[in-house]
N, C-alpha and C. Protein backbone atom coordinates (compact mmCIF):
# COMPACT_ATOMS: atom_id res chain seq x y z
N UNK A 1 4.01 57.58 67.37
CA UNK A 1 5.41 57.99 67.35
C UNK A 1 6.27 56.79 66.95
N UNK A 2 7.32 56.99 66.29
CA UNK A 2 7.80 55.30 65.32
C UNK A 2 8.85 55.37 66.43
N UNK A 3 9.52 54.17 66.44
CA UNK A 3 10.24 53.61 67.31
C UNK A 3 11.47 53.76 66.76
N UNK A 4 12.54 54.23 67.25
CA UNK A 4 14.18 54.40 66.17
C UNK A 4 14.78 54.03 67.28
N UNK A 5 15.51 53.13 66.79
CA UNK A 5 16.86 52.37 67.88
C UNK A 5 17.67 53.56 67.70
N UNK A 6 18.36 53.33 69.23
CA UNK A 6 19.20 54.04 69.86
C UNK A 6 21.00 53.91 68.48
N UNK A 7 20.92 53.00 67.94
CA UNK A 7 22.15 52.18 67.38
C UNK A 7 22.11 53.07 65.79
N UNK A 8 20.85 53.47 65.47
CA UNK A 8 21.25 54.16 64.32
C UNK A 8 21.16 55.77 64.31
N UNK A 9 20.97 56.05 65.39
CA UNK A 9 21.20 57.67 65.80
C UNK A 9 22.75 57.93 66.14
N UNK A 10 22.66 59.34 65.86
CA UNK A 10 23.90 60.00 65.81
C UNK A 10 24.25 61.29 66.59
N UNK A 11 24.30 61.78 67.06
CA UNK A 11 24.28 63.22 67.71
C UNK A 11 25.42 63.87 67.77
N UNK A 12 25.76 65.38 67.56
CA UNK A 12 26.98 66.41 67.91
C UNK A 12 25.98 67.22 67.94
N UNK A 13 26.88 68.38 68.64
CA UNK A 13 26.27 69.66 69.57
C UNK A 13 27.15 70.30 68.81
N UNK A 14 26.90 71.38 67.98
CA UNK A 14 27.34 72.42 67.16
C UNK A 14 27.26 73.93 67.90
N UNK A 15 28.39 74.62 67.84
CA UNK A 15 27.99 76.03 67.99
C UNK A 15 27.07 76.81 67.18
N UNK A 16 25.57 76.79 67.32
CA UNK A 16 24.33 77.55 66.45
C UNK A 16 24.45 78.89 66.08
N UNK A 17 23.46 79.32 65.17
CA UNK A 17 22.65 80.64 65.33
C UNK A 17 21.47 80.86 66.27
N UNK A 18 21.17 81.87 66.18
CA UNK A 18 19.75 81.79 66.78
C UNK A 18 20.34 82.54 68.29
N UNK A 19 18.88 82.16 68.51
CA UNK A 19 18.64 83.16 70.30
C UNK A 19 20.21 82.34 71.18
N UNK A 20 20.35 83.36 71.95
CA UNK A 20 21.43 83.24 73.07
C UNK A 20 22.39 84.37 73.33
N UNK A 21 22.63 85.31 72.65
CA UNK A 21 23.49 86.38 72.57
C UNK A 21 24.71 85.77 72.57
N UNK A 22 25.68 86.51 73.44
CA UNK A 22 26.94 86.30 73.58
C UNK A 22 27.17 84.50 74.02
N UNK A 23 26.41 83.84 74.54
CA UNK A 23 26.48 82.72 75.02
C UNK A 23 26.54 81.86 73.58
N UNK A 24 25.42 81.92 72.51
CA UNK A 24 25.86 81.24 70.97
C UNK A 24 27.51 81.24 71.10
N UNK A 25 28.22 81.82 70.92
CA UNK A 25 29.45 81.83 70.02
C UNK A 25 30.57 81.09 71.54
N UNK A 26 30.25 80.67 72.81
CA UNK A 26 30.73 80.06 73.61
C UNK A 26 30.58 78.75 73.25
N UNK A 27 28.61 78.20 73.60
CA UNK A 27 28.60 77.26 73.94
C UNK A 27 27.69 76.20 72.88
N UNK A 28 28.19 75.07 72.58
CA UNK A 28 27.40 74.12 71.64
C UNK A 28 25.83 73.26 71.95
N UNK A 29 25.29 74.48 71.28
CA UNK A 29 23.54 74.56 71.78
C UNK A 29 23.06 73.49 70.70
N UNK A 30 23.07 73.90 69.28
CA UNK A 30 22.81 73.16 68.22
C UNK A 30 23.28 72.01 68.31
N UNK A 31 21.71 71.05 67.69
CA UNK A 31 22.35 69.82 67.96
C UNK A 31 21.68 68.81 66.72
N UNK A 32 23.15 68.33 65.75
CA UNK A 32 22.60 67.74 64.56
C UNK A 32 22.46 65.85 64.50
N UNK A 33 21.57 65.83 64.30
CA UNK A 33 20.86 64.59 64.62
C UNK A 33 21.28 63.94 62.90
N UNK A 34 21.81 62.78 63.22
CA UNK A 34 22.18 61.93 61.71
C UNK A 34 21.77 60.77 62.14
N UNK A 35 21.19 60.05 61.17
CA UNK A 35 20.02 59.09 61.60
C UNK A 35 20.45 58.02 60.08
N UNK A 36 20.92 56.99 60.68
CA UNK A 36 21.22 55.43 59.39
C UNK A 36 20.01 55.11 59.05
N UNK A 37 19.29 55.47 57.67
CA UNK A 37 17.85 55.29 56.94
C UNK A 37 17.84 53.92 56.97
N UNK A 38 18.78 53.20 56.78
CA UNK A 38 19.05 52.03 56.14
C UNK A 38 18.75 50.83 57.38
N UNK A 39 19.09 51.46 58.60
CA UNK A 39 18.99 50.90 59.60
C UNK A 39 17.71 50.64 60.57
N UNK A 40 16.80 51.63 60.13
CA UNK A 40 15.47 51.75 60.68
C UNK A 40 14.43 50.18 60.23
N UNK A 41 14.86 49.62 59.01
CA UNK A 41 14.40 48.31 58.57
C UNK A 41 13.19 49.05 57.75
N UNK A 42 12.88 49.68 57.39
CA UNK A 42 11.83 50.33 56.47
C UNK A 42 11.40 49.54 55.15
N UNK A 43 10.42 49.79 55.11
CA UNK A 43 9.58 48.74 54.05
C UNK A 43 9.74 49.84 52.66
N UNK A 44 10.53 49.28 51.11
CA UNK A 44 10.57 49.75 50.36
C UNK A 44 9.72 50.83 50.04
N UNK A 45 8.78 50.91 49.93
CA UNK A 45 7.40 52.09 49.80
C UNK A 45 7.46 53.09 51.33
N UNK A 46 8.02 52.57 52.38
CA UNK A 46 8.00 53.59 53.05
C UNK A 46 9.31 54.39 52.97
N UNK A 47 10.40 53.97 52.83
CA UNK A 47 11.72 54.36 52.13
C UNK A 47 11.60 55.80 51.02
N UNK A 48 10.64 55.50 50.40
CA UNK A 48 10.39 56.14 49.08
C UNK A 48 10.22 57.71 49.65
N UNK A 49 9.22 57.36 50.41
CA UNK A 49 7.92 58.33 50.77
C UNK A 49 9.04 59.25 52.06
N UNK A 50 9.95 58.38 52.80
CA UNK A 50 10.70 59.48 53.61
C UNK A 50 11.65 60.16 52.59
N UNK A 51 12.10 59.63 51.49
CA UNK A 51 13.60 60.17 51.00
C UNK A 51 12.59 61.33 50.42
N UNK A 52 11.57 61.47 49.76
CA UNK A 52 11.21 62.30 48.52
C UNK A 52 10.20 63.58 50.02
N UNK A 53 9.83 63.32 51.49
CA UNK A 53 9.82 64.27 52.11
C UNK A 53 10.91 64.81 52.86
N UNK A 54 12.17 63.97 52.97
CA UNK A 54 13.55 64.48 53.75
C UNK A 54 14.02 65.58 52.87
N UNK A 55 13.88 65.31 51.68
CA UNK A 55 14.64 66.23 50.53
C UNK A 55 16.31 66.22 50.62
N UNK A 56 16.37 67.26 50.45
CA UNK A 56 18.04 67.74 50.96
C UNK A 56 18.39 67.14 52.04
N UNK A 57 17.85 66.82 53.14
CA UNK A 57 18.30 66.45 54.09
C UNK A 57 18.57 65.31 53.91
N UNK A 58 18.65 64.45 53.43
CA UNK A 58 18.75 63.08 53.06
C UNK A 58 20.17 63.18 52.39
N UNK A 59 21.51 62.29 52.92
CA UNK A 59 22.64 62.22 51.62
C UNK A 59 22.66 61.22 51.20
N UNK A 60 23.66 60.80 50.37
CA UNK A 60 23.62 60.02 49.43
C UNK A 60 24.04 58.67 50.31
N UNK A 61 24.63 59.02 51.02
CA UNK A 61 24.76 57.97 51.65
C UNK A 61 23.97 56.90 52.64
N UNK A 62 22.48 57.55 52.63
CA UNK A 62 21.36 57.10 53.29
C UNK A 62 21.02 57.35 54.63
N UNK A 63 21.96 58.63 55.28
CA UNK A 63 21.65 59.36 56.72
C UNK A 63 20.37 60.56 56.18
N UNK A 64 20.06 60.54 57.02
CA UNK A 64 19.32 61.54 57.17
C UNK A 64 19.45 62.71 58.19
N UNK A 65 19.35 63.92 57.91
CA UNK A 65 20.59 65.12 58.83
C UNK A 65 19.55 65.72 58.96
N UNK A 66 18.99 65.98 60.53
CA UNK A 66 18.56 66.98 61.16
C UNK A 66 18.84 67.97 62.44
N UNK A 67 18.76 69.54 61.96
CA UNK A 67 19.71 70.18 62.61
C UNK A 67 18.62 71.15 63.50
N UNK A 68 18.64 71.28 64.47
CA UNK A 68 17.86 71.99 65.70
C UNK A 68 18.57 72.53 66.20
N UNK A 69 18.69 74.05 66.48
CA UNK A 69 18.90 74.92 66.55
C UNK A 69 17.91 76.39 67.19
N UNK A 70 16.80 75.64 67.10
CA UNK A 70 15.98 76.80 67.74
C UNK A 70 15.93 77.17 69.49
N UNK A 71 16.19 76.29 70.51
CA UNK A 71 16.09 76.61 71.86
C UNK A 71 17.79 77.26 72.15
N UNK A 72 17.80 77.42 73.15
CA UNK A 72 18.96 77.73 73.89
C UNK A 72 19.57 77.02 74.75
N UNK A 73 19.26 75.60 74.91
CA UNK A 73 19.82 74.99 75.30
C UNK A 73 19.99 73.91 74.70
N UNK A 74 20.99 72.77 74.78
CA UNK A 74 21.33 71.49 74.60
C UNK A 74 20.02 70.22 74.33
N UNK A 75 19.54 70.40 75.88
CA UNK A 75 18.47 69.18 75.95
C UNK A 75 17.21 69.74 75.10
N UNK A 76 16.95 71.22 75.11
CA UNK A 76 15.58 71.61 74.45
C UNK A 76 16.08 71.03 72.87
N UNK A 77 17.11 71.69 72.39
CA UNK A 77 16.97 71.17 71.01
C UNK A 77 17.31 69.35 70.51
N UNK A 78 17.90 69.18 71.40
CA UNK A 78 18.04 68.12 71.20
C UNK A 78 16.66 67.02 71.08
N UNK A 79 16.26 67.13 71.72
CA UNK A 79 14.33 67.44 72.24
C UNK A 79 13.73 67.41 71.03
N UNK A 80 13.92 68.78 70.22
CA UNK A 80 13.51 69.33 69.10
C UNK A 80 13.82 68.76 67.84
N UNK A 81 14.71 67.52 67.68
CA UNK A 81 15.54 67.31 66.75
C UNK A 81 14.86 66.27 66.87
N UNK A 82 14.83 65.32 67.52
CA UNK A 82 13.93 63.77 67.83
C UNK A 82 13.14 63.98 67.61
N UNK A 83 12.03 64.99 68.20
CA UNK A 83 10.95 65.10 68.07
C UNK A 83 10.39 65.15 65.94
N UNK A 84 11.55 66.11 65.22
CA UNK A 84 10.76 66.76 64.31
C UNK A 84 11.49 65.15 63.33
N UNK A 85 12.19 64.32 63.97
CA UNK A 85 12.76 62.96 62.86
C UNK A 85 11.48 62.13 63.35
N UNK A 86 10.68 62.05 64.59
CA UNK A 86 9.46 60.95 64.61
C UNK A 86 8.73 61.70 64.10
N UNK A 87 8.63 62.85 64.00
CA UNK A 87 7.11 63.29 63.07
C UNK A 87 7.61 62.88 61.10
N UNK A 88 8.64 62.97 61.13
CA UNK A 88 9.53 62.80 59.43
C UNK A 88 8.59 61.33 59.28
N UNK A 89 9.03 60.53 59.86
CA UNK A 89 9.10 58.79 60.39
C UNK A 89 7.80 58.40 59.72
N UNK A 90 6.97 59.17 60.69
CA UNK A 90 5.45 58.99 61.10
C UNK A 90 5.06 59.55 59.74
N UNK A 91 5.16 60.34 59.33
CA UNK A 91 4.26 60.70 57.93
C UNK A 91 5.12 60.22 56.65
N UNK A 92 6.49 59.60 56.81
CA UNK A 92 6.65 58.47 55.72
C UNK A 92 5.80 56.89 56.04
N UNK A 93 5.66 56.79 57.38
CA UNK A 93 4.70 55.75 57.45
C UNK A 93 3.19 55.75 56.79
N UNK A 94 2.39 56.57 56.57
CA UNK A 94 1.43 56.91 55.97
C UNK A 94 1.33 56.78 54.52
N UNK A 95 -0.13 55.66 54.34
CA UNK A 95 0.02 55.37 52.89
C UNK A 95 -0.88 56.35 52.48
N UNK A 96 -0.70 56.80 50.99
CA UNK A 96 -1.38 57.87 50.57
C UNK A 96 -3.05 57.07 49.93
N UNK A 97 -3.92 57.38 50.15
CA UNK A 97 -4.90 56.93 49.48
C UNK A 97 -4.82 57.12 48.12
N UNK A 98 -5.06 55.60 47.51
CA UNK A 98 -5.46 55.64 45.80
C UNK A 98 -6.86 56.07 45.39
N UNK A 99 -6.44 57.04 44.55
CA UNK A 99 -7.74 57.84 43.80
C UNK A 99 -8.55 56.95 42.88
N UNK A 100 -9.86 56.65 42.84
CA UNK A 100 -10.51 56.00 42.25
C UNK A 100 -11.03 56.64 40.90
N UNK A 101 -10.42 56.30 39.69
CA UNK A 101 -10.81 56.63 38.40
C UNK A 101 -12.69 56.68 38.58
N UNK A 102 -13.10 57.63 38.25
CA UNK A 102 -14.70 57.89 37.98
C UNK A 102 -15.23 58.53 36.79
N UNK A 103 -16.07 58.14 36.36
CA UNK A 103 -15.95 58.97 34.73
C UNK A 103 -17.58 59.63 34.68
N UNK A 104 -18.14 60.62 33.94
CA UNK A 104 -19.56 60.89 34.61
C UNK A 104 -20.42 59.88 33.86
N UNK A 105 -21.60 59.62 33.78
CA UNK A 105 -22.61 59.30 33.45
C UNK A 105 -23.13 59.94 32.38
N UNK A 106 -23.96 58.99 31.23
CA UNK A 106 -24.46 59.49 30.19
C UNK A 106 -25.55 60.79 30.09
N UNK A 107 -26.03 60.50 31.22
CA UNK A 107 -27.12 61.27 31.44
C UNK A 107 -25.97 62.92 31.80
N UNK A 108 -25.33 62.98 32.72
CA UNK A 108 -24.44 63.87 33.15
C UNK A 108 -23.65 64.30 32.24
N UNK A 109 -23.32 63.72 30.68
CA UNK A 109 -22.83 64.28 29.56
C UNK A 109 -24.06 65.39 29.13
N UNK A 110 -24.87 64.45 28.91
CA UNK A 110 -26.51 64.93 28.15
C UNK A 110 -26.78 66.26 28.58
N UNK A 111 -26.82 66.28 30.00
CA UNK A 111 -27.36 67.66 30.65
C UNK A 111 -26.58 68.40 30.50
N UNK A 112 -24.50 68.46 30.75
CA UNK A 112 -23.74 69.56 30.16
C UNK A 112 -23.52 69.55 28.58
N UNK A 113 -24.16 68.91 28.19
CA UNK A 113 -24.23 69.42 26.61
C UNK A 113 -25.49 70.17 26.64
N UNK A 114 -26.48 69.70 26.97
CA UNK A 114 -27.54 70.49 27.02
C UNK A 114 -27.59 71.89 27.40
N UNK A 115 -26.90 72.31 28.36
CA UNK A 115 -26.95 72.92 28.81
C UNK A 115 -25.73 74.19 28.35
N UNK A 116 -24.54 73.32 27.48
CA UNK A 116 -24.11 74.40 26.83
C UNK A 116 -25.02 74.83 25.52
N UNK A 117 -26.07 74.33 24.74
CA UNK A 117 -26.53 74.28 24.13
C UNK A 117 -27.34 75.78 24.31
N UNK A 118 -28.29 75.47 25.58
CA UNK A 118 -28.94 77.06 25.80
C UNK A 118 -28.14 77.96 25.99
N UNK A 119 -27.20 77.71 26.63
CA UNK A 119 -25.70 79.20 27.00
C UNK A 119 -25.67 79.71 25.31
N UNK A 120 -25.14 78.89 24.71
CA UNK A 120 -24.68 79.23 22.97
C UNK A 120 -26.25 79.99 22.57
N UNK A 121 -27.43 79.30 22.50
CA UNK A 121 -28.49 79.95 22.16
C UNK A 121 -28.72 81.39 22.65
N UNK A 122 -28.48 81.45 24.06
CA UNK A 122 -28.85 82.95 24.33
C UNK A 122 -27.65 84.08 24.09
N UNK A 123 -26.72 83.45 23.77
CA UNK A 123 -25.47 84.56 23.42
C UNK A 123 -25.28 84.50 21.78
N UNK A 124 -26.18 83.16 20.89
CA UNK A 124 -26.30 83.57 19.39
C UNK A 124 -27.86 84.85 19.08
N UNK A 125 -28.64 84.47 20.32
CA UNK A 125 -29.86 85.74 20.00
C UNK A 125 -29.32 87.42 20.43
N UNK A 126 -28.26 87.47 20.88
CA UNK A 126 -27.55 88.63 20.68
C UNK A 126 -27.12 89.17 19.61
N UNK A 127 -27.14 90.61 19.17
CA UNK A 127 -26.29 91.27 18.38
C UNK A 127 -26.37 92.58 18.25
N UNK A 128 -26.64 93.03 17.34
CA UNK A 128 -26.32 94.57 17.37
C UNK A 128 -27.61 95.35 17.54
N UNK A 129 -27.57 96.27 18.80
CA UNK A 129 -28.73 97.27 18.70
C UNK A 129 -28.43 98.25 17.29
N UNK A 130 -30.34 97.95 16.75
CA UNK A 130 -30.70 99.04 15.90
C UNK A 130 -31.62 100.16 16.31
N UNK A 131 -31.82 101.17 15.53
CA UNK A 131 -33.08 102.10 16.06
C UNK A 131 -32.27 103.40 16.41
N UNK A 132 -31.17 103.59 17.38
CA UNK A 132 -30.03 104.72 17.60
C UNK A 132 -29.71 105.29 16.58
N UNK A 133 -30.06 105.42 15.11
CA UNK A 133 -29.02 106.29 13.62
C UNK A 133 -29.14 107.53 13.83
């Protein structure tokens, strides 16, 4: 779970959608989490890798806006909002493995040529039934 100072978080409690009935349109359940990218100290390559999975959520200005809204209360989503920015965090921390160029072997040309070779042979000994006039 990545570590985010208290200093670049942001929080308001929004009046939501979602579950609550008549209580939604009272009380400020939703709760949008704005988070200073800039402030986390992030290593260029990990920078990259959060902006291009934040998407939209990301502005131009280098916050990052996450909005929770699913519980019915305050502390659950609020909960919910931290929770789903350290999982964001955590899989921009993750380097992607580099794919190792491999090319086949001569022998491994040989045999799929070969081998289209008999395919072509048994579909050139095809052709037209005679004998039916």
């Amino acid at each position: 779970m990545a570590d985010i100072p208290e200093s670049a978080i942001t929080e308001r409690f929004l009046a939501g959608s979602g579950p609550g009935g008549q209580n939604v349109n009272k009380v400020a359940t939703a709760c949008q989490l704005r988070v200073n990218v800039y402030a986390l100290g992030l290593a260029p390559d990990v920078y990259r890798r959060l902006k291009t999975l934040a998407g939209s959520r990301m502005t131009v200005d280098g916050e990052l806006v996450i909005l929770a809204r699913r519980f019915r209360t305050q502390e659950a989503n609020r909960a919910d909002a931290r929770a789903r920015l350290s999982e964001l965090i955590d899989a921009a921390l993750v380097r992607p493995e580099k794919r190792i160029k491999t090319k086949p072997s001569k022998a491994a040309k040989a045999r799929r040529v070969d081998g289209k070779k008999a395919r072509s042979a048994v579909k050139a000994s095809r052709g037209r039934v005679r004998g039916f006039d």
